[in-house]
PDB file of N, CA and C in Angstrom:
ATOM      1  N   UNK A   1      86.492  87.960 110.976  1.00  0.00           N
ATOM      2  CA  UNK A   1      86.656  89.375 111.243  1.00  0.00           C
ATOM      3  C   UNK A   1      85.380  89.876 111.927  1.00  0.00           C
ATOM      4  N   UNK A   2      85.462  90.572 112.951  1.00  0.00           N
ATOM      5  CA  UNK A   2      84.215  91.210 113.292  1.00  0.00           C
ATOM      6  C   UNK A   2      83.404  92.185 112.318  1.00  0.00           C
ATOM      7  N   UNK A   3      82.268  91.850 112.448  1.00  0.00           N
ATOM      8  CA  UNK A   3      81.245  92.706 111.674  1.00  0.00           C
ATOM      9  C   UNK A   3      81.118  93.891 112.360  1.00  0.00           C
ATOM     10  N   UNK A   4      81.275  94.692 111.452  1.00  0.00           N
ATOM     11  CA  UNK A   4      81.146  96.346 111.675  1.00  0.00           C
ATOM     12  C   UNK A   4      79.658  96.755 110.999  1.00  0.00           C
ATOM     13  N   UNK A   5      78.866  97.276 111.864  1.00  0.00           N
ATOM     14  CA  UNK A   5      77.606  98.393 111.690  1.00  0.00           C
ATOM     15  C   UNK A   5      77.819  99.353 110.571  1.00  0.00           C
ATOM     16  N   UNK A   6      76.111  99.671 110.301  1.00  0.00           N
ATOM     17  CA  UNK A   6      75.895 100.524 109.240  1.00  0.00           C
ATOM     18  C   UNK A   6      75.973 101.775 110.110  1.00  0.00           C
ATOM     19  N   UNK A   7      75.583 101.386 111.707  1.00  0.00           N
ATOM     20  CA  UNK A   7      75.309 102.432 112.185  1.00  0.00           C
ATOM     21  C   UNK A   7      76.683 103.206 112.890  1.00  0.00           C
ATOM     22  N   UNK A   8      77.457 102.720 113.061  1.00  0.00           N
ATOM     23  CA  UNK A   8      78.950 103.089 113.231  1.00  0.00           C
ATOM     24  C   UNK A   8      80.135 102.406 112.303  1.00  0.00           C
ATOM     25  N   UNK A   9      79.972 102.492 110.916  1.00  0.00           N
ATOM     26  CA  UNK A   9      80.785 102.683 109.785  1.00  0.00           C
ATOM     27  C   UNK A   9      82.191 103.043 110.363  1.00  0.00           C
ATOM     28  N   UNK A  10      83.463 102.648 109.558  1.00  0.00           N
ATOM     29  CA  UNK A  10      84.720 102.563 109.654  1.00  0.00           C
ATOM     30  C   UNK A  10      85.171 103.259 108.634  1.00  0.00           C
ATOM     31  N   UNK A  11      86.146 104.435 108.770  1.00  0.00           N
ATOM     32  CA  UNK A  11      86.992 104.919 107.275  1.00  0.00           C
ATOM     33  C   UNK A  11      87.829 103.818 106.467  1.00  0.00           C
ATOM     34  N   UNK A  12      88.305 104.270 105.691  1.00  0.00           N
ATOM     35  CA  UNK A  12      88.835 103.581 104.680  1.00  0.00           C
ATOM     36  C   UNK A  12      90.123 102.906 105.323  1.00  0.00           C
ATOM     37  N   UNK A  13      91.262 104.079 105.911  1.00  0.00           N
ATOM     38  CA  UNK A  13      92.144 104.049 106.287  1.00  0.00           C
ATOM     39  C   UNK A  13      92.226 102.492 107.709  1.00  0.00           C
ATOM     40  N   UNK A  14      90.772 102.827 108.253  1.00  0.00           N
ATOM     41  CA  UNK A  14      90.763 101.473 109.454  1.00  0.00           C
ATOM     42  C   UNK A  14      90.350 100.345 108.552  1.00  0.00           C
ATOM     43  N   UNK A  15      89.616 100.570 107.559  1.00  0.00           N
ATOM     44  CA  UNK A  15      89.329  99.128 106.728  1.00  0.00           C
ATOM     45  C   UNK A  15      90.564  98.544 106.161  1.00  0.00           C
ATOM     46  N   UNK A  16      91.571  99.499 105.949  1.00  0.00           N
ATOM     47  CA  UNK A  16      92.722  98.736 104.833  1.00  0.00           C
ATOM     48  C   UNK A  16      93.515  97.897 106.497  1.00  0.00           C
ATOM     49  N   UNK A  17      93.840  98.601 107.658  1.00  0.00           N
ATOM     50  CA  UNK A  17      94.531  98.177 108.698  1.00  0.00           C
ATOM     51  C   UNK A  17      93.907  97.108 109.000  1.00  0.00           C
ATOM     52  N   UNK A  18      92.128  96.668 109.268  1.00  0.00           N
ATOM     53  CA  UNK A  18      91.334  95.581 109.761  1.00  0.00           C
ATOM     54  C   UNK A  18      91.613  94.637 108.927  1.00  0.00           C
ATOM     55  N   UNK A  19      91.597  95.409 107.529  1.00  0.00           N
ATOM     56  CA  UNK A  19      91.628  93.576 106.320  1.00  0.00           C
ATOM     57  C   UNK A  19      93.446  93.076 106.886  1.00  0.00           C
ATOM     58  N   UNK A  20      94.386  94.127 106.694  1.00  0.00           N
ATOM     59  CA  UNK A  20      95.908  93.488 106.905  1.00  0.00           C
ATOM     60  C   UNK A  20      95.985  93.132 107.874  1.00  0.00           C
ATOM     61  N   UNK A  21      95.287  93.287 109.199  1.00  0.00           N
ATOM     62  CA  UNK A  21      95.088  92.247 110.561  1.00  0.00           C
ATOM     63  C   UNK A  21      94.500  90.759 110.029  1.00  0.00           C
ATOM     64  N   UNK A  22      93.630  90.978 109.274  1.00  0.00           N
ATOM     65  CA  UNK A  22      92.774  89.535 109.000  1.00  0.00           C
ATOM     66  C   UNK A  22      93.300  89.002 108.430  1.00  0.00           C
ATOM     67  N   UNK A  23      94.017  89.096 107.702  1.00  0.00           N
ATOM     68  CA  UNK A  23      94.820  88.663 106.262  1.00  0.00           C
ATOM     69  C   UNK A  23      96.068  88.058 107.092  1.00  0.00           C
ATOM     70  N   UNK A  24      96.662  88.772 107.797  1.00  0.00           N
ATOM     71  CA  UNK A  24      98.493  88.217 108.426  1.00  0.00           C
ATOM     72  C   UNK A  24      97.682  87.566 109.855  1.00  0.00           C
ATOM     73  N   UNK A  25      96.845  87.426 110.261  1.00  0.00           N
ATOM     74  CA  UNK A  25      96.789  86.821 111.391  1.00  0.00           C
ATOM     75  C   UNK A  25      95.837  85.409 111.602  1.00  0.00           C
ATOM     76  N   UNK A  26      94.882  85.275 110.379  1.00  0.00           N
ATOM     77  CA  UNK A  26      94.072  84.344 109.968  1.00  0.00           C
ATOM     78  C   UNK A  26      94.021  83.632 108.995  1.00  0.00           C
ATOM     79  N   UNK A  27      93.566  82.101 108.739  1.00  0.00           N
ATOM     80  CA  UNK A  27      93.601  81.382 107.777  1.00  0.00           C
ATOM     81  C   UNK A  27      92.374  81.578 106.731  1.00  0.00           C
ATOM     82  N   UNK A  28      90.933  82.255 107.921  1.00  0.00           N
ATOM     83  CA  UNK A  28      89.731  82.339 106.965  1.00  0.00           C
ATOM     84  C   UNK A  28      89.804  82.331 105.574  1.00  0.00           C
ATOM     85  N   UNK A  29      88.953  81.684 105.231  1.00  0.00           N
ATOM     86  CA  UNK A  29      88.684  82.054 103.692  1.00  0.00           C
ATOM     87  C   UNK A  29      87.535  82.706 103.391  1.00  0.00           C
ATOM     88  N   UNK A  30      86.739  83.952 104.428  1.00  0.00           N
ATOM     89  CA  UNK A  30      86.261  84.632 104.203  1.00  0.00           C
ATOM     90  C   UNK A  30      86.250  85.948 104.993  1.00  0.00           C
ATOM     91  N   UNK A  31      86.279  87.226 105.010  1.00  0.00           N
ATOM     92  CA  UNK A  31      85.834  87.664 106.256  1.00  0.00           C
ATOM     93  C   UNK A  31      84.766  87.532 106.683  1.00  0.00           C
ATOM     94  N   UNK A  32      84.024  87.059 106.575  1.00  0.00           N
ATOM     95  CA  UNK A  32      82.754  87.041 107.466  1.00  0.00           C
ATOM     96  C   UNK A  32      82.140  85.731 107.832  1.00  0.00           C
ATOM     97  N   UNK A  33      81.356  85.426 108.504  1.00  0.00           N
ATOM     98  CA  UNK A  33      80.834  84.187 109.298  1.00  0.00           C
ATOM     99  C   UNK A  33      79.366  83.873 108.224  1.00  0.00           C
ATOM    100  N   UNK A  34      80.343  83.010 107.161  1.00  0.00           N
ATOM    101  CA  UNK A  34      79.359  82.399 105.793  1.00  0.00           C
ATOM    102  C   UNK A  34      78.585  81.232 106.224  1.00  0.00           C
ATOM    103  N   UNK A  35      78.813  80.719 107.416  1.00  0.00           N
ATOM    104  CA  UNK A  35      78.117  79.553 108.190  1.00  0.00           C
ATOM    105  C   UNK A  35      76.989  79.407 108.609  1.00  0.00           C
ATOM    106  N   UNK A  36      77.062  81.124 109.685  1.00  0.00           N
ATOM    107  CA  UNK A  36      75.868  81.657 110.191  1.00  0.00           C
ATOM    108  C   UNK A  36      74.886  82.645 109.173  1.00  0.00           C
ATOM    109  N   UNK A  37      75.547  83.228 108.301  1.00  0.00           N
ATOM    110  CA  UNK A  37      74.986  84.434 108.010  1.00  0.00           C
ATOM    111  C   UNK A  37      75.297  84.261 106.257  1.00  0.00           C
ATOM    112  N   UNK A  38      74.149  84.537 105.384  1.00  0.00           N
ATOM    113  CA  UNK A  38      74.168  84.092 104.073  1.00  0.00           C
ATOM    114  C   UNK A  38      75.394  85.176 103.428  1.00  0.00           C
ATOM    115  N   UNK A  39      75.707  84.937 102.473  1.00  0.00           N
ATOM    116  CA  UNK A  39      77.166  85.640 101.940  1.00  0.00           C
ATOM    117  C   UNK A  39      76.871  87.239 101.891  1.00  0.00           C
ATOM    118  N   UNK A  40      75.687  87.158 101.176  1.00  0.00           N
ATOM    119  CA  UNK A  40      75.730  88.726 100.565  1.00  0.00           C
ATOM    120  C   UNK A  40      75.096  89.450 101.889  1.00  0.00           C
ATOM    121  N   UNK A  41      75.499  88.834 103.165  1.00  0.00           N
ATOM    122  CA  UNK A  41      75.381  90.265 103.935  1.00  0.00           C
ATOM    123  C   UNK A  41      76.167  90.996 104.260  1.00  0.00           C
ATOM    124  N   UNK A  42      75.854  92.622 104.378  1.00  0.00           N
ATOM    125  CA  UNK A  42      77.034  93.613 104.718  1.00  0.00           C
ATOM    126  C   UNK A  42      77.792  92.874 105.918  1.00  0.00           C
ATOM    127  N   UNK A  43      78.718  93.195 105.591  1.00  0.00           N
ATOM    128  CA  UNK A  43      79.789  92.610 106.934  1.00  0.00           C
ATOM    129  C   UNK A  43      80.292  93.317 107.415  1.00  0.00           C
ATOM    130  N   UNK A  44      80.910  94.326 106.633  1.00  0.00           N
ATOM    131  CA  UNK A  44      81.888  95.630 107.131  1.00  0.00           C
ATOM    132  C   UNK A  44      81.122  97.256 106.513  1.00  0.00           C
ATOM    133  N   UNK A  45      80.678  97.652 107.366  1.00  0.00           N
ATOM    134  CA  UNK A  45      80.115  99.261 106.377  1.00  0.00           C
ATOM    135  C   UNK A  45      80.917 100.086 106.627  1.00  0.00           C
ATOM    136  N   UNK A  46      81.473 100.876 105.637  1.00  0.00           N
ATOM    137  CA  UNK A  46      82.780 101.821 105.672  1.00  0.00           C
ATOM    138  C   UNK A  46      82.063 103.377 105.191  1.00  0.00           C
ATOM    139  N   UNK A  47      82.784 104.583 105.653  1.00  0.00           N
ATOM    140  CA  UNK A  47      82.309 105.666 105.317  1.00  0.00           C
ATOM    141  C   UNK A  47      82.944 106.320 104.664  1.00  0.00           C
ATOM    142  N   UNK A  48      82.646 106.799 103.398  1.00  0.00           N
ATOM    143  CA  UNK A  48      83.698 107.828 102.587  1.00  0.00           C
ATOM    144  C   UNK A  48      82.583 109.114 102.341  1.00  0.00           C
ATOM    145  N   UNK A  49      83.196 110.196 102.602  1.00  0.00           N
ATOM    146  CA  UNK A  49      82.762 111.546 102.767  1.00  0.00           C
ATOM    147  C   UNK A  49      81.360 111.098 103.312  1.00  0.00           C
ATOM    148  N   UNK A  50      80.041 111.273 102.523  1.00  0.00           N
ATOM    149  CA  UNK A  50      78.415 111.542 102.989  1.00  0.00           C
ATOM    150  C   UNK A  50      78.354 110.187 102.728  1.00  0.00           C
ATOM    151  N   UNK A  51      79.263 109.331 101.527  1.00  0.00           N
ATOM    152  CA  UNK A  51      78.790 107.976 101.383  1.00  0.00           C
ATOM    153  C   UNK A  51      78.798 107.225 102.063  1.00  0.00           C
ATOM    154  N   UNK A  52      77.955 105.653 102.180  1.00  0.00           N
ATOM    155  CA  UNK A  52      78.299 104.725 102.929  1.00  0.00           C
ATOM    156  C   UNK A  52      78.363 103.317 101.536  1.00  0.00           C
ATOM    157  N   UNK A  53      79.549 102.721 102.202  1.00  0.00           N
ATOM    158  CA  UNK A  53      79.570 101.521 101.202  1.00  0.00           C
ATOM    159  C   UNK A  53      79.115  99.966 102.213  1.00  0.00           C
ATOM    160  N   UNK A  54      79.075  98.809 101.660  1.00  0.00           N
ATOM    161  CA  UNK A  54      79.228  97.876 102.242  1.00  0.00           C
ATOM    162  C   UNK A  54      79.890  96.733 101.529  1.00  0.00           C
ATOM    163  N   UNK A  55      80.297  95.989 102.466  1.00  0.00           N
ATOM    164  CA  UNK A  55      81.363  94.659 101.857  1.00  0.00           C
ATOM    165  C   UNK A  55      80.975  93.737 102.676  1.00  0.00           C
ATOM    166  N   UNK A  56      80.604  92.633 101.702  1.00  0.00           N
ATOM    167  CA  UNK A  56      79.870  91.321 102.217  1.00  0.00           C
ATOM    168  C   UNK A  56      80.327  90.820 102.825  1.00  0.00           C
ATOM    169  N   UNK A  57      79.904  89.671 103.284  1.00  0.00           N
ATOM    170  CA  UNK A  57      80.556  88.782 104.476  1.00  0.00           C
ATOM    171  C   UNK A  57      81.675  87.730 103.705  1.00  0.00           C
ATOM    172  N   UNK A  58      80.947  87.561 101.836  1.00  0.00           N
ATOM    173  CA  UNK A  58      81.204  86.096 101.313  1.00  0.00           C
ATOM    174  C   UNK A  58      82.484  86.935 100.526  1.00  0.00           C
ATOM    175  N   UNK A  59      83.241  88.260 100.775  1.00  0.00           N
ATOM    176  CA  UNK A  59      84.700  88.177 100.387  1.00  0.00           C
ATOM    177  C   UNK A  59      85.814  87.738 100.845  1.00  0.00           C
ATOM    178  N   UNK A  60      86.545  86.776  99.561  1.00  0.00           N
ATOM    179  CA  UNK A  60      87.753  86.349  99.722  1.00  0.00           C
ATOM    180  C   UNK A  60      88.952  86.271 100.063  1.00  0.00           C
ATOM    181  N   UNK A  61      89.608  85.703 100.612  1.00  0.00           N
ATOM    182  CA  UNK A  61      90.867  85.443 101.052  1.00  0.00           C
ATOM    183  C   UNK A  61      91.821  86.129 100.220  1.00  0.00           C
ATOM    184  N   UNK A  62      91.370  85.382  98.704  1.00  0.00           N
ATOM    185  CA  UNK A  62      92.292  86.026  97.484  1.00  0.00           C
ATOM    186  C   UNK A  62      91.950  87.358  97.258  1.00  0.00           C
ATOM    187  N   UNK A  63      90.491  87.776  97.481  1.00  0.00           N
ATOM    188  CA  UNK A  63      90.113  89.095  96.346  1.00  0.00           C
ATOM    189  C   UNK A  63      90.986  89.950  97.810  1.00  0.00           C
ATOM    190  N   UNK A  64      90.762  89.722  98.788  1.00  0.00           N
ATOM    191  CA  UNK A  64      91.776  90.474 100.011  1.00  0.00           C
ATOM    192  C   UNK A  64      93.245  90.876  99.353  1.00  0.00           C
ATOM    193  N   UNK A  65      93.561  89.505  99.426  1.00  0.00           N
ATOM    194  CA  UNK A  65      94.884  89.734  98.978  1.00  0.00           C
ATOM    195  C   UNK A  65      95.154  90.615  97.446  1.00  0.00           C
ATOM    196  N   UNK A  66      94.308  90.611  96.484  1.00  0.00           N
ATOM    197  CA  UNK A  66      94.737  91.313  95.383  1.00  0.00           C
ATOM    198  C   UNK A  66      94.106  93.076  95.836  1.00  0.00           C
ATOM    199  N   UNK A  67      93.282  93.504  96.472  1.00  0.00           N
ATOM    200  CA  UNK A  67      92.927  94.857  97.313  1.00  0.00           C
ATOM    201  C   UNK A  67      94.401  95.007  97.938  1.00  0.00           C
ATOM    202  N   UNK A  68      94.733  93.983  98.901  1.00  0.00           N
ATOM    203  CA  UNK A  68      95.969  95.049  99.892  1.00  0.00           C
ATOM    204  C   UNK A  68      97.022  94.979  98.832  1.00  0.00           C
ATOM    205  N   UNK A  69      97.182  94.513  97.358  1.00  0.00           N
ATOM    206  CA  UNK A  69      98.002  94.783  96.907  1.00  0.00           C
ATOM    207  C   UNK A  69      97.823  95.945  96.010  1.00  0.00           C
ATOM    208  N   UNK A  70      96.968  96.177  95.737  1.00  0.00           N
ATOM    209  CA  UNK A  70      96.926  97.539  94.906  1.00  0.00           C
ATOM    210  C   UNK A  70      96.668  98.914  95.970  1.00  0.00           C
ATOM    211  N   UNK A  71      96.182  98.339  97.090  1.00  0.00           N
ATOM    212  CA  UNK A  71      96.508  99.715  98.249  1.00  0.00           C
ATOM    213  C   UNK A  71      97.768  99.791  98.020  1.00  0.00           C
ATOM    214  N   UNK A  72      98.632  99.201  98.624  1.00  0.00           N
ATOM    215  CA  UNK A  72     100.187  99.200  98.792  1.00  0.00           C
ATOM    216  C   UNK A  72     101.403  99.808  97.465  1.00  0.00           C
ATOM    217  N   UNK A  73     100.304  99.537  96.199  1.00  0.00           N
ATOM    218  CA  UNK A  73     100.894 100.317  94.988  1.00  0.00           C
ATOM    219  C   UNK A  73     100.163 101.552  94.980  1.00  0.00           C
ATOM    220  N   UNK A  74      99.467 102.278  95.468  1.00  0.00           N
ATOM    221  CA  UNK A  74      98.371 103.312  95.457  1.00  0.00           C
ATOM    222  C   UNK A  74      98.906 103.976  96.907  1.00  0.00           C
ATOM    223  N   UNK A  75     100.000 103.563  97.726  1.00  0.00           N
ATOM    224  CA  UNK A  75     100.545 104.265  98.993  1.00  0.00           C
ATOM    225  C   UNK A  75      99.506 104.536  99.758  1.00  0.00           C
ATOM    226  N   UNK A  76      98.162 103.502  99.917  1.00  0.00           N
ATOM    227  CA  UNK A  76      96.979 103.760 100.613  1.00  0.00           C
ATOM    228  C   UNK A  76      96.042 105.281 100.035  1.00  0.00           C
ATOM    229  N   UNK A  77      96.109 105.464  98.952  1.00  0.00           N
ATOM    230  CA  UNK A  77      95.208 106.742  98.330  1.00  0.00           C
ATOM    231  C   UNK A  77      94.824 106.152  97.262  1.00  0.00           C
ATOM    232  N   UNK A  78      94.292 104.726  97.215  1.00  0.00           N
ATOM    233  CA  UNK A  78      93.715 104.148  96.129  1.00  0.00           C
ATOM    234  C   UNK A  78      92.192 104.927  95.908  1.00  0.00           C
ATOM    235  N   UNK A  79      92.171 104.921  94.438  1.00  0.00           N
ATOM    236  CA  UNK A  79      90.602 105.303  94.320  1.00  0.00           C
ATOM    237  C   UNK A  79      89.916 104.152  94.457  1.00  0.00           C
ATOM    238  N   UNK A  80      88.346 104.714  94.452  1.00  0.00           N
ATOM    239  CA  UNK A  80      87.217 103.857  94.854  1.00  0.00           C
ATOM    240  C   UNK A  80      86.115 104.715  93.589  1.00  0.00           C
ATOM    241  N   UNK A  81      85.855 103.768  92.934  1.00  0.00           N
ATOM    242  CA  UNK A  81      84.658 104.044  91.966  1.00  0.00           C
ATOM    243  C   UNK A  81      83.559 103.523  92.025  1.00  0.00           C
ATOM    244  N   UNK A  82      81.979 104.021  91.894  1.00  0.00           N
ATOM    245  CA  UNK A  82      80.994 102.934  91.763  1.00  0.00           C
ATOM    246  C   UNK A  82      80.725 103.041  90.161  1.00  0.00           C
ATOM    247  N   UNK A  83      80.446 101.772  90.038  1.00  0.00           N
ATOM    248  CA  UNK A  83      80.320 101.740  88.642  1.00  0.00           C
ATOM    249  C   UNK A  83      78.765 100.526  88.580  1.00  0.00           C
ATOM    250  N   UNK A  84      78.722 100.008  87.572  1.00  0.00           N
ATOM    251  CA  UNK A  84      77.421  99.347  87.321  1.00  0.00           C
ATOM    252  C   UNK A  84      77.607  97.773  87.490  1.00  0.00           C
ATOM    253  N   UNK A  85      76.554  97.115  88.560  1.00  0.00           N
ATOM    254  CA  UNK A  85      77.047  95.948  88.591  1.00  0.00           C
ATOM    255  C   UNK A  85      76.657  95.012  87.673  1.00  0.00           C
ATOM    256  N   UNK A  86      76.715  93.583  87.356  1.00  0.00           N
ATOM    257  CA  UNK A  86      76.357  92.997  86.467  1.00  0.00           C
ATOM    258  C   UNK A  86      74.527  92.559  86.585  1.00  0.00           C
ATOM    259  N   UNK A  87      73.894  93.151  87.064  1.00  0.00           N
ATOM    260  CA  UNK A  87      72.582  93.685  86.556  1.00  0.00           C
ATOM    261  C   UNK A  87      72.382  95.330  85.849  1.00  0.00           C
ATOM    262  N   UNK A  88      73.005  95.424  85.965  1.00  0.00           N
ATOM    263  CA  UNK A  88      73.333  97.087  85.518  1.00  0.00           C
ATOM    264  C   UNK A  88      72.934  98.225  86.589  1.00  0.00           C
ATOM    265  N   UNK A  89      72.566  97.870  87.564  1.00  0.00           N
ATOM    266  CA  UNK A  89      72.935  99.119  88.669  1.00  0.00           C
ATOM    267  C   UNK A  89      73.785  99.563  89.098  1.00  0.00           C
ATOM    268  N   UNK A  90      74.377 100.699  89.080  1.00  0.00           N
ATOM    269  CA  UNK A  90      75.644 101.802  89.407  1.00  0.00           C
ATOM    270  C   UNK A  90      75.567 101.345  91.153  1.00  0.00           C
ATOM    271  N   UNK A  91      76.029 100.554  91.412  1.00  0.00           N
ATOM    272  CA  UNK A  91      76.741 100.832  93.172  1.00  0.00           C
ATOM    273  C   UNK A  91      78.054  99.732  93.331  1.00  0.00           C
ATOM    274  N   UNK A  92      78.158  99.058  92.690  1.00  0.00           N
ATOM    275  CA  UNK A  92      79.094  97.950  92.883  1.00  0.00           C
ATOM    276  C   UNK A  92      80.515  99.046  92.883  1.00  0.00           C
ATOM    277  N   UNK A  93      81.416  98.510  93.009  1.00  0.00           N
ATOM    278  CA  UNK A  93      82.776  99.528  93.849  1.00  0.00           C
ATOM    279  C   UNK A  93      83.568  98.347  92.704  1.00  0.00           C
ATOM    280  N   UNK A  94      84.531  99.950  91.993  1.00  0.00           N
ATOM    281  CA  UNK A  94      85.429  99.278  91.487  1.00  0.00           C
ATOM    282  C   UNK A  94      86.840 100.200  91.821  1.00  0.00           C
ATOM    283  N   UNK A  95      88.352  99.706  91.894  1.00  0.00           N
ATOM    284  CA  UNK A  95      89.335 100.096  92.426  1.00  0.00           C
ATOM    285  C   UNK A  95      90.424 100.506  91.037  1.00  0.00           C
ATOM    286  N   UNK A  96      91.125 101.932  91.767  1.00  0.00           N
ATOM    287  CA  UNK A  96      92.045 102.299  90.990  1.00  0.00           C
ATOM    288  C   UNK A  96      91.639 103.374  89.833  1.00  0.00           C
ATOM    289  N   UNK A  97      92.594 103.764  88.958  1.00  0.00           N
ATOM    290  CA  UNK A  97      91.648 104.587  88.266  1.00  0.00           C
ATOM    291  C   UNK A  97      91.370 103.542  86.752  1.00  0.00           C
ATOM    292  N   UNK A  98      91.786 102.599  86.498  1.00  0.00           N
ATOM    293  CA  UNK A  98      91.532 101.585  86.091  1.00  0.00           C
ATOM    294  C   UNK A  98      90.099 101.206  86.077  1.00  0.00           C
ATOM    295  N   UNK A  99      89.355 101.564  87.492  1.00  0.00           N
ATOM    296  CA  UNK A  99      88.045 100.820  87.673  1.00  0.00           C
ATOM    297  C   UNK A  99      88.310  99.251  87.644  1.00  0.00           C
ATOM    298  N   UNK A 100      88.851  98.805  88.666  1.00  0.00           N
ATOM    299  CA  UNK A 100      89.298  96.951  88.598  1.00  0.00           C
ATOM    300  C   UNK A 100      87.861  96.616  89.481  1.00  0.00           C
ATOM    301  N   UNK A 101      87.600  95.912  88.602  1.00  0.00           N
ATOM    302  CA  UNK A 101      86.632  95.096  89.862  1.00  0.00           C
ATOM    303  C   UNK A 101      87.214  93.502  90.083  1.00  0.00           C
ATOM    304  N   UNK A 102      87.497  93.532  91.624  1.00  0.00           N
ATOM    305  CA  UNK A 102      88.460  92.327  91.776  1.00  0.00           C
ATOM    306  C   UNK A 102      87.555  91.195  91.929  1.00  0.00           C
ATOM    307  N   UNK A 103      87.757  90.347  91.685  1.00  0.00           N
ATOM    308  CA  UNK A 103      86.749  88.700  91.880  1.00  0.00           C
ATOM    309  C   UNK A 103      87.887  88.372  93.577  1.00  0.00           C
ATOM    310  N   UNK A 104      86.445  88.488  94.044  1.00  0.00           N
ATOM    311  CA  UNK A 104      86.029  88.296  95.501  1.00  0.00           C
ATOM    312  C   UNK A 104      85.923  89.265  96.331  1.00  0.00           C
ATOM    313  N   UNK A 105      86.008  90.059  95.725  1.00  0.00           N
ATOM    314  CA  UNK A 105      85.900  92.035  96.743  1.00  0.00           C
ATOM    315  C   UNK A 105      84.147  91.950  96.319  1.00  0.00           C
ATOM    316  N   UNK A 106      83.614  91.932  97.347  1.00  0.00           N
ATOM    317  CA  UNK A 106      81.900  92.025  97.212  1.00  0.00           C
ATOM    318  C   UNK A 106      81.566  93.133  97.824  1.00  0.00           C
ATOM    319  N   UNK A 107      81.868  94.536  97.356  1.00  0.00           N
ATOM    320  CA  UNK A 107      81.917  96.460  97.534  1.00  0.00           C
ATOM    321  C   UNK A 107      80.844  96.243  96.657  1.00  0.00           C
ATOM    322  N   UNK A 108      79.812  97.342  97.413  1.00  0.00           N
ATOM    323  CA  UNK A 108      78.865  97.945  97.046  1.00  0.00           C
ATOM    324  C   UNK A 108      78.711  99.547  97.635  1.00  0.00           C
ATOM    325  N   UNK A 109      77.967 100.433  96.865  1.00  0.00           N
ATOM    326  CA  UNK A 109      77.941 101.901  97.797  1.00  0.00           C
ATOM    327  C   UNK A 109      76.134 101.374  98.413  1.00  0.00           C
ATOM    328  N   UNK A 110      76.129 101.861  99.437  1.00  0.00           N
ATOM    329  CA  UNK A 110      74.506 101.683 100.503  1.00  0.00           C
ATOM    330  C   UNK A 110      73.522 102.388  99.372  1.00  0.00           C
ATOM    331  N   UNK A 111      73.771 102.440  98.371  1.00  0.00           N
ATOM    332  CA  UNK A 111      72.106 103.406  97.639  1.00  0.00           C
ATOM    333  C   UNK A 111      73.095 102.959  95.697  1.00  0.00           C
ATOM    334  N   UNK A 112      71.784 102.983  95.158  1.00  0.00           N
ATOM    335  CA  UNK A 112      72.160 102.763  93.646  1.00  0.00           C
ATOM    336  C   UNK A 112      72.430 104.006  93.345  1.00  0.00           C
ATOM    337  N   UNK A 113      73.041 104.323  92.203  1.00  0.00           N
ATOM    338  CA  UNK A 113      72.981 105.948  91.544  1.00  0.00           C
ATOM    339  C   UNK A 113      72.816 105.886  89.977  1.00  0.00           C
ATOM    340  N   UNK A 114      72.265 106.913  89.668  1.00  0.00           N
ATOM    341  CA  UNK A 114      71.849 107.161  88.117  1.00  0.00           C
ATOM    342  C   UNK A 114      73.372 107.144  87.192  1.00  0.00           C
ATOM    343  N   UNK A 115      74.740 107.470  87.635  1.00  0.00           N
ATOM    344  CA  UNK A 115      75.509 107.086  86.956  1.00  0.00           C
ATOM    345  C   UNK A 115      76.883 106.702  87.529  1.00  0.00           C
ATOM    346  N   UNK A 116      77.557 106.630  86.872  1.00  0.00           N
ATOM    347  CA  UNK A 116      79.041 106.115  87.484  1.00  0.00           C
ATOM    348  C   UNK A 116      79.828 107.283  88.162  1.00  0.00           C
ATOM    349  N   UNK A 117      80.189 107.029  88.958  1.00  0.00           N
ATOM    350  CA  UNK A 117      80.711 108.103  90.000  1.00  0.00           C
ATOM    351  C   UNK A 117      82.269 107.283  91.073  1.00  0.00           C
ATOM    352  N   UNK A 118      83.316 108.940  91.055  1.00  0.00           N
ATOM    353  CA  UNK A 118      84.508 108.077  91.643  1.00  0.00           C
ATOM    354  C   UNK A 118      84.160 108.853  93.137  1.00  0.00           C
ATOM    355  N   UNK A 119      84.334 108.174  93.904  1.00  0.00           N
ATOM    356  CA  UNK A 119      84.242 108.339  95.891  1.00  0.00           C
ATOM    357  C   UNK A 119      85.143 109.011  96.243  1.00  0.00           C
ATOM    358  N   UNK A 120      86.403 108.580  95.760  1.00  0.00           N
ATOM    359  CA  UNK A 120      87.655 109.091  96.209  1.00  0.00           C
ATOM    360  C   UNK A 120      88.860 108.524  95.228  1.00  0.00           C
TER     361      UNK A 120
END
């Protein structure tokens, strides 16, 4: 998948259309180029309201596939939460009002925050 800039960020709405291009048209088992470029780099930076999030290069084929499936139950108005990642900093992105954090979705928000907060 092409890497998208921090400095020209993508809405949500073009991120869910870019992953279901990548997903129905490619075999990758990552979006991003894990060959050249170490996993945990931003790959895709997306913009929700003032926020900016990022999603690594080293997410999955599968964690893809379990995201476009809970968009698709969420009629594309899925929430987006940051919650605390497993060091305990608040930016890691969790989905639904559930708060799912999917194994292989590597969402982060661009800045830590003092507490848990929903985006949208």
């Amino acid at each position: 998948m092409a890497r998208v800039s921090k400095r020209e960020p993508i809405g949500v709405d073009h991120l869910y259309d870019r992953l279901d291009d990548w997903f129905t048209t490619t075999n990758e088992a990552t979006i991003g180029d894990v060959d050249n470029h170490q996993g945990r780099t931003a790959w895709i930076w997306v913009e929700i309201g003032d926020e900016l999030c990022r999603i690594h290069a080293d997410t999955t084929r599968d964690g893809v596939a379990e995201l476009r499936r809970l968009v698709r139950e969420a009629d594309r108005t899925l929430e987006w939460h940051v919650v605390a990642n497993d060091r305990g900093n608040v930016n890691k992105i969790a989905f639904g009002p559930s708060k799912v954090i999917i194994p292989g979705v590597y969402a982060y928000l661009g800045r830590t925050l003092d507490r848990m907060h929903r985006l949208i």
